[in-house]
PDB file of N, CA and C in Angstrom:
ATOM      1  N   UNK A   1     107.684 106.779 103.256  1.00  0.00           N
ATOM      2  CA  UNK A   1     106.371 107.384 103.463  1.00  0.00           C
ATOM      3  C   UNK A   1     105.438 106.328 104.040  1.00  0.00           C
ATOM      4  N   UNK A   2     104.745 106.550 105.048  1.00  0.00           N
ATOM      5  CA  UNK A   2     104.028 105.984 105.529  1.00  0.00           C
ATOM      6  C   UNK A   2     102.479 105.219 104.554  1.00  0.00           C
ATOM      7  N   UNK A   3     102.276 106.237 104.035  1.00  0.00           N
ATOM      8  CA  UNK A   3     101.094 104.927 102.692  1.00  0.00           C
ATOM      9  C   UNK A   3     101.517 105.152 102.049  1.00  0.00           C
ATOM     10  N   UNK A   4     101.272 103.514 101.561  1.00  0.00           N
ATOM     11  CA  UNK A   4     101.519 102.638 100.458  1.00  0.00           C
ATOM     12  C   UNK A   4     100.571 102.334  99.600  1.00  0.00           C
ATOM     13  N   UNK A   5     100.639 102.115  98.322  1.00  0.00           N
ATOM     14  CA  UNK A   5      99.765 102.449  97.529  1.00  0.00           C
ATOM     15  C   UNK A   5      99.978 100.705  96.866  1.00  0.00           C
ATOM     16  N   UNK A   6      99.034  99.773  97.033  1.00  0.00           N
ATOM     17  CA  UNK A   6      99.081  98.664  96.750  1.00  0.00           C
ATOM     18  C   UNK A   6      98.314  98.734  95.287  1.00  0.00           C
ATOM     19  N   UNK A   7      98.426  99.299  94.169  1.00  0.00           N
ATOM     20  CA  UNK A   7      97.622  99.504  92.855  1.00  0.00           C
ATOM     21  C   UNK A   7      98.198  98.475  91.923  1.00  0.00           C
ATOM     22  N   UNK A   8      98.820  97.748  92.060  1.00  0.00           N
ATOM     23  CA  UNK A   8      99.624  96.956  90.950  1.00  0.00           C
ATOM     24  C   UNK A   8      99.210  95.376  92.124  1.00  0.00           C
ATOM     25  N   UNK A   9      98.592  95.211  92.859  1.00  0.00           N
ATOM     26  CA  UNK A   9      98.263  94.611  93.546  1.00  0.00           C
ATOM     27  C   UNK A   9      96.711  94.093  93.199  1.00  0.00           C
ATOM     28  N   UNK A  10      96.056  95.428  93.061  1.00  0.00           N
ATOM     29  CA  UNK A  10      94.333  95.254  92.768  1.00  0.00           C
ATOM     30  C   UNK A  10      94.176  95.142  91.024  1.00  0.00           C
ATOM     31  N   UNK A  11      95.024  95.517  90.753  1.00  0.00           N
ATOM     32  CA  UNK A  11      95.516  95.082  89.051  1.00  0.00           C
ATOM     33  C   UNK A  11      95.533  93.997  88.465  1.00  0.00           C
ATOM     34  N   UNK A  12      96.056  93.211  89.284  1.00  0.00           N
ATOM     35  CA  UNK A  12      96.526  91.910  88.935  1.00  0.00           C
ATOM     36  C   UNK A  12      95.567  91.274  89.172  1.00  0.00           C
ATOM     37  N   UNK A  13      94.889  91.369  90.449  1.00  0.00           N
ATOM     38  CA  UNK A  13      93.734  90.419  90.998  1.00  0.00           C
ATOM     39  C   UNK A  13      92.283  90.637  90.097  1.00  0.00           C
ATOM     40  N   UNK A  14      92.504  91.813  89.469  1.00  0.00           N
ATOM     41  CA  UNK A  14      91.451  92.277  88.338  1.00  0.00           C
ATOM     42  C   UNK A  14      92.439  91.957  87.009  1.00  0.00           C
ATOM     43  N   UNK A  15      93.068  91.853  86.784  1.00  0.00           N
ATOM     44  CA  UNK A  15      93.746  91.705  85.360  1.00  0.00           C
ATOM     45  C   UNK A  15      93.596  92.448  84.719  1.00  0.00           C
ATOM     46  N   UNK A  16      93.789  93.636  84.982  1.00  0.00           N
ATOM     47  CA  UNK A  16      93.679  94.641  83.883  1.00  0.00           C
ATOM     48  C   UNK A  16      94.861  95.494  83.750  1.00  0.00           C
ATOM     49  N   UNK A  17      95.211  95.657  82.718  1.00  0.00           N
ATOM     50  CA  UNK A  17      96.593  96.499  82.219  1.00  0.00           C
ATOM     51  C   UNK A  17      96.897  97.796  82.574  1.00  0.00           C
ATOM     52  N   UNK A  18      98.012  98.155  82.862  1.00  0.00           N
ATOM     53  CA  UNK A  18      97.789  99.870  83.468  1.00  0.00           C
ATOM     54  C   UNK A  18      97.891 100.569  81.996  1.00  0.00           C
ATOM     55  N   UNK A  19      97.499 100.491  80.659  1.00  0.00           N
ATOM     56  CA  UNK A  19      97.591 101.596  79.749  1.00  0.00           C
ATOM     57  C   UNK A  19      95.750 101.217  80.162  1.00  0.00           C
ATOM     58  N   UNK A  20      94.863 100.297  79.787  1.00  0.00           N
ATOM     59  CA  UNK A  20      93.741 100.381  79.844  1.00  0.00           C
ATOM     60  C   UNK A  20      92.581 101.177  81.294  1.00  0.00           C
ATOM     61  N   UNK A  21      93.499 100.975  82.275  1.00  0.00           N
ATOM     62  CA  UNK A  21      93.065 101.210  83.563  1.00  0.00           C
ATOM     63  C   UNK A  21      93.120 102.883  83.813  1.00  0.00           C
ATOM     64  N   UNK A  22      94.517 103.036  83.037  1.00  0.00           N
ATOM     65  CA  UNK A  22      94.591 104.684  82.889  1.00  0.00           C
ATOM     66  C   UNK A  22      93.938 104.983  81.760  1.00  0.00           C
ATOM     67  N   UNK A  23      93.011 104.695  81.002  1.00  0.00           N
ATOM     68  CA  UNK A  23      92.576 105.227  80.143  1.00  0.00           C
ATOM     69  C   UNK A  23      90.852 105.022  80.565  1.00  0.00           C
ATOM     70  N   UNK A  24      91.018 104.059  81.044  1.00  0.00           N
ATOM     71  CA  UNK A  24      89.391 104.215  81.902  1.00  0.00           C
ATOM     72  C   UNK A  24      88.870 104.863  83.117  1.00  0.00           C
ATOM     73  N   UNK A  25      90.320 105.260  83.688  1.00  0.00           N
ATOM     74  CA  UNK A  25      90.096 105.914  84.718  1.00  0.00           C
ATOM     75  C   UNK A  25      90.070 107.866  84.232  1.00  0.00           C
ATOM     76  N   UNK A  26      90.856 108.025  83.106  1.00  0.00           N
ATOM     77  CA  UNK A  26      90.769 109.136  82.509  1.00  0.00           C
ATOM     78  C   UNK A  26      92.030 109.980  83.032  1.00  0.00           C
ATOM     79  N   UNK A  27      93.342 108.964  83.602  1.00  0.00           N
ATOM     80  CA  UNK A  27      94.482 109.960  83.469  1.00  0.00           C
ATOM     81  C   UNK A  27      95.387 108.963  82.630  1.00  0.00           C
ATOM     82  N   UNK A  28      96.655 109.872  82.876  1.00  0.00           N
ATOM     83  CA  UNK A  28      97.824 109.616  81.762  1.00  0.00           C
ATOM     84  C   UNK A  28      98.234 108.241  82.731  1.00  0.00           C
ATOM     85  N   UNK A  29      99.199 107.220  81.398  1.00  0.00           N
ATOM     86  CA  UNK A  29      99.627 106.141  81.666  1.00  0.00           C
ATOM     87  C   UNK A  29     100.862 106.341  82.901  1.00  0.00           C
ATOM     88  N   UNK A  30     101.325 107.754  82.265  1.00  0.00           N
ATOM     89  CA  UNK A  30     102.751 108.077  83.597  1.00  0.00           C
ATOM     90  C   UNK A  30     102.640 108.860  85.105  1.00  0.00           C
ATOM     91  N   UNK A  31     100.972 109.387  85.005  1.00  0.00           N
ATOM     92  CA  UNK A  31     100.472 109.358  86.238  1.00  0.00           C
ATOM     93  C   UNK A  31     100.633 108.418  87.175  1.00  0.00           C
ATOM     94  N   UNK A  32      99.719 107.380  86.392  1.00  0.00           N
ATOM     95  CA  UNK A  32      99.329 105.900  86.616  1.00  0.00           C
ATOM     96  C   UNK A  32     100.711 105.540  87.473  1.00  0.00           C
ATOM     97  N   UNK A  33     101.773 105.289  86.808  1.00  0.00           N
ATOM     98  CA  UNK A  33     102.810 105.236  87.235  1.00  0.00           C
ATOM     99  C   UNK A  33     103.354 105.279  88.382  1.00  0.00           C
ATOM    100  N   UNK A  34     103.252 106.792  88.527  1.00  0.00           N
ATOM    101  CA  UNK A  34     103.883 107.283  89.258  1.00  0.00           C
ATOM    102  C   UNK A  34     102.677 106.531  90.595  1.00  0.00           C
ATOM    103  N   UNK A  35     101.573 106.642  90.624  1.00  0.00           N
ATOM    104  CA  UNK A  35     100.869 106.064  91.591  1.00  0.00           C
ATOM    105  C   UNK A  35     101.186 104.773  92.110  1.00  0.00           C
ATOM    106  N   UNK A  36     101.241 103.801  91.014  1.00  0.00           N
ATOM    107  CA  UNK A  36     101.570 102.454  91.114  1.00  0.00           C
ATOM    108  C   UNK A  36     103.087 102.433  92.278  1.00  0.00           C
ATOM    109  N   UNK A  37     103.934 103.256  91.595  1.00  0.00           N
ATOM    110  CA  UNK A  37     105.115 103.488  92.094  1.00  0.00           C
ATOM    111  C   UNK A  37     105.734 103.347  93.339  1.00  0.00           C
ATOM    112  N   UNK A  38     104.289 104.344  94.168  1.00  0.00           N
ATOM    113  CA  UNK A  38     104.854 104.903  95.239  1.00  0.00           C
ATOM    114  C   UNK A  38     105.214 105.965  94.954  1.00  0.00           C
ATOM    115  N   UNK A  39     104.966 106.607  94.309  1.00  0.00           N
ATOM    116  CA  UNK A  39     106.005 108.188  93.811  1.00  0.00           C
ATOM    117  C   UNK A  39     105.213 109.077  94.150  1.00  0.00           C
ATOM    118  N   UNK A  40     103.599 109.253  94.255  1.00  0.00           N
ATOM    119  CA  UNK A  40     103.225 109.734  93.971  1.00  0.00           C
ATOM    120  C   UNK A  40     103.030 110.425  95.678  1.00  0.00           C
ATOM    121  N   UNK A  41     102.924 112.470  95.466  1.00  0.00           N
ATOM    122  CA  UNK A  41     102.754 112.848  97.325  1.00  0.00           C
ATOM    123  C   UNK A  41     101.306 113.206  97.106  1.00  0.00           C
ATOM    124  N   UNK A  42     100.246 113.053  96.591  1.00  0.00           N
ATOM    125  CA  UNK A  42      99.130 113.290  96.984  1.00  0.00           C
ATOM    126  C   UNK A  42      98.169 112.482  95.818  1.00  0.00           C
ATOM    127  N   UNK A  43      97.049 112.167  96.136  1.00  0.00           N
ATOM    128  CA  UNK A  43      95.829 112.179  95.443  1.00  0.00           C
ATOM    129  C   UNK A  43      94.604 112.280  95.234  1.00  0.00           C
ATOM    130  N   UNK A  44      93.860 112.970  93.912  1.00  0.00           N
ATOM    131  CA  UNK A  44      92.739 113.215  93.998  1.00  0.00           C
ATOM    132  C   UNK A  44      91.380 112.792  94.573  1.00  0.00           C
ATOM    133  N   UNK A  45      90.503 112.569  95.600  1.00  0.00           N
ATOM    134  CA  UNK A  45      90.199 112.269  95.675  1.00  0.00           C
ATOM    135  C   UNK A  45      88.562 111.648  94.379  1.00  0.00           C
ATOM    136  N   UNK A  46      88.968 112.256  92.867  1.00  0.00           N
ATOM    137  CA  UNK A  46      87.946 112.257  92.113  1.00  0.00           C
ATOM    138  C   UNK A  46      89.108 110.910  91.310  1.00  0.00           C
ATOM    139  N   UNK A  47      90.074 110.991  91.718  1.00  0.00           N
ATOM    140  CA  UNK A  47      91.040 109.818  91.117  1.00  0.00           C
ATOM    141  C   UNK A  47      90.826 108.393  91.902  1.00  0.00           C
ATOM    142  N   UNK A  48      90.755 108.653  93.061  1.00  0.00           N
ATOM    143  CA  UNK A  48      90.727 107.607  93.886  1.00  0.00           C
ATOM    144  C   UNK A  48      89.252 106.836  93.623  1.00  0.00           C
ATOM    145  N   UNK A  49      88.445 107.588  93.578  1.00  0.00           N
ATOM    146  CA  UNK A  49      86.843 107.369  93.252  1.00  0.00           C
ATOM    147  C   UNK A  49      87.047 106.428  92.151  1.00  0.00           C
ATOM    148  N   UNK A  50      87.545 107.139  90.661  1.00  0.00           N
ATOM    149  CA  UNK A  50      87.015 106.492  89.879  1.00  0.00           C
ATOM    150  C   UNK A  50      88.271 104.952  89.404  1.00  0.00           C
ATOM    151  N   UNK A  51      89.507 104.878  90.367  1.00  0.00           N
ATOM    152  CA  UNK A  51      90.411 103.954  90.188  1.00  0.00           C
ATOM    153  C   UNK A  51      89.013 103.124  90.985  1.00  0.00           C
ATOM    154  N   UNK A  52      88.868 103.125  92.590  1.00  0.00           N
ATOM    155  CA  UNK A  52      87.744 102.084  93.054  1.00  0.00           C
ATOM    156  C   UNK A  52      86.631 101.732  92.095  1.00  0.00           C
ATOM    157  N   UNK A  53      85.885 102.284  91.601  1.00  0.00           N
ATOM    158  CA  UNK A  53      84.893 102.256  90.346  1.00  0.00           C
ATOM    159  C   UNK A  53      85.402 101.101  89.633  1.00  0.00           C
ATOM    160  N   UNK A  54      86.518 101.345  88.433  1.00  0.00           N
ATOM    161  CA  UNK A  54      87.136 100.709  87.448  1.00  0.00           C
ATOM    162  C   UNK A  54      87.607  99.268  88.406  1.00  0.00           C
ATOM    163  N   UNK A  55      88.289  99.529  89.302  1.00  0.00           N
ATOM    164  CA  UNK A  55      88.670  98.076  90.159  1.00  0.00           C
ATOM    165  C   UNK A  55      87.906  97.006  90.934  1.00  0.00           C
ATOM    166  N   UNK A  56      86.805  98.092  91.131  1.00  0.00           N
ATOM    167  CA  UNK A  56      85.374  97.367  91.607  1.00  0.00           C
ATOM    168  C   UNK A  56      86.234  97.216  93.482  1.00  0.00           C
ATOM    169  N   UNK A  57      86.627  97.935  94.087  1.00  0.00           N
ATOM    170  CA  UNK A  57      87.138  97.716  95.161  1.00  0.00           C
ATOM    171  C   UNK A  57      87.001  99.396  96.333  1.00  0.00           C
ATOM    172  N   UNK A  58      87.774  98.969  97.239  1.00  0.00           N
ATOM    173  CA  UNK A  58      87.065 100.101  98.409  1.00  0.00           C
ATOM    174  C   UNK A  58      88.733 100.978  98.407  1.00  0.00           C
ATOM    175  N   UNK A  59      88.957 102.282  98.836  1.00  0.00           N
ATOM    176  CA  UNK A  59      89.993 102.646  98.795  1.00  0.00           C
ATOM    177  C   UNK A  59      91.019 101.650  99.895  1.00  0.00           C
ATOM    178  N   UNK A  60      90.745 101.494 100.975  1.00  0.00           N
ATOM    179  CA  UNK A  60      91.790 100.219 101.528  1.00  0.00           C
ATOM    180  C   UNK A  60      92.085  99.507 101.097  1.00  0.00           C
ATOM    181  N   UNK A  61      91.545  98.746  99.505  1.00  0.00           N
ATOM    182  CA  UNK A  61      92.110  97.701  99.092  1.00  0.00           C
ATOM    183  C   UNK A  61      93.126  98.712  98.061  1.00  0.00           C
ATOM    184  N   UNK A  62      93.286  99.792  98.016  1.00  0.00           N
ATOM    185  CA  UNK A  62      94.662 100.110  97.632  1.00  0.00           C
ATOM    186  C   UNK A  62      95.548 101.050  98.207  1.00  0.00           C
ATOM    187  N   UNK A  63      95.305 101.479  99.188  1.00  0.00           N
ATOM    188  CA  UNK A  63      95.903 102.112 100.265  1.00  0.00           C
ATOM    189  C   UNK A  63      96.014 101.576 101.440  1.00  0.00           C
ATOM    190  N   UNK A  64      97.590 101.523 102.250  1.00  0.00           N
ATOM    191  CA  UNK A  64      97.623 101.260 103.154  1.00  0.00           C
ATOM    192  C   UNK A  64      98.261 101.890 103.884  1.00  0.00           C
ATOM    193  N   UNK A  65      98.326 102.136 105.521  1.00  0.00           N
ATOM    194  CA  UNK A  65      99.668 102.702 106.441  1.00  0.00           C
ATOM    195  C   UNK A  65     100.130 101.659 107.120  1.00  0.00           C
ATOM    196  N   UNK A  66     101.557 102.333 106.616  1.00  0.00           N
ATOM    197  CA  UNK A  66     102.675 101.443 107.222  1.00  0.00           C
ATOM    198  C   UNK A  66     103.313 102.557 108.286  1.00  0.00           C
ATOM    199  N   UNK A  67     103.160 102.702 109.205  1.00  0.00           N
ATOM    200  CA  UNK A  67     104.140 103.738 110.022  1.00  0.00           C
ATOM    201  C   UNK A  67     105.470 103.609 109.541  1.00  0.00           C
ATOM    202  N   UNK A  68     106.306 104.338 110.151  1.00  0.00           N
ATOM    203  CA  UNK A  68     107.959 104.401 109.954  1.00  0.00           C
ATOM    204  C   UNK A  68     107.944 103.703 110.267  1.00  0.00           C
ATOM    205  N   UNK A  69     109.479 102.997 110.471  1.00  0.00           N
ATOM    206  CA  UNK A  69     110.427 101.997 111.103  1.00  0.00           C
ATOM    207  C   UNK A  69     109.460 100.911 111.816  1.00  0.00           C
ATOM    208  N   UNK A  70     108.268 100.719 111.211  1.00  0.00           N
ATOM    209  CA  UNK A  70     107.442  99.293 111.650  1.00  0.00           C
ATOM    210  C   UNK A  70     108.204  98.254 111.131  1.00  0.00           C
ATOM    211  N   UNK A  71     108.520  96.938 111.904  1.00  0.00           N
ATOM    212  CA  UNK A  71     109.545  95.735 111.450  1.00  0.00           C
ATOM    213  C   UNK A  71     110.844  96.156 111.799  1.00  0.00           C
ATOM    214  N   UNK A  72     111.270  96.746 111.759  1.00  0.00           N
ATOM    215  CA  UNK A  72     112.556  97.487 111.569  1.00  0.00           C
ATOM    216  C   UNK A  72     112.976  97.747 113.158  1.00  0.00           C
ATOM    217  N   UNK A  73     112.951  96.789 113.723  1.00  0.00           N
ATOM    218  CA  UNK A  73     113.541  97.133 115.300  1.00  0.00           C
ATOM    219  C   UNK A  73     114.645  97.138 115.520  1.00  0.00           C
TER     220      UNK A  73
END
C-alpha cells in the first residue's frame, strides 16, 4: 500500500507508550495496533486529529506516500 503510517516513529520521538497514547487518544490499544502496523485500510479523520493533538505533530509527520515499486527497479 502506498501510505505508510510512521506512528511508532512519532512515539518514540515523544516517548510515549501505545497503551497510554491509545487511551488518550480515546481508542482501543488493538486499533492502535493495527494503525501502528500498517494494517490498518482507512482512517478517521477525528482519529488522526486527536493522534496529532496527543503527539503534538502535523499529519505528515505520520503519514507518508510511498508509491509502488519506488526503489525497486
Amino acid at each position: 500500500m502506498p501510505i505508510t503510517v510512521n506512528l511508532d516513529v512519532m512515539m518514540a520521538i515523544r516517548k510515549m507508550a501505545a497503551g497510554e497514547l491509545a487511551a488518550r487518544v480515546g481508542i482501543t490499544p488493538a486499533n492502535l495496533s493495527i494503525l501502528k502496523n500498517n494494517k490498518a485500510k482507512a482512517i478517521r479523520f477525528s482519529t488522526l486529529e486527536a493522534l496529532c493533538r496527543e503527539l503534538d505533530c502535523q499529519p505528515g509527520d505520520i503519514l507518508a506516500y510511498i508509491p509502488d515499486g519506488a526503489g525497486h527497479e
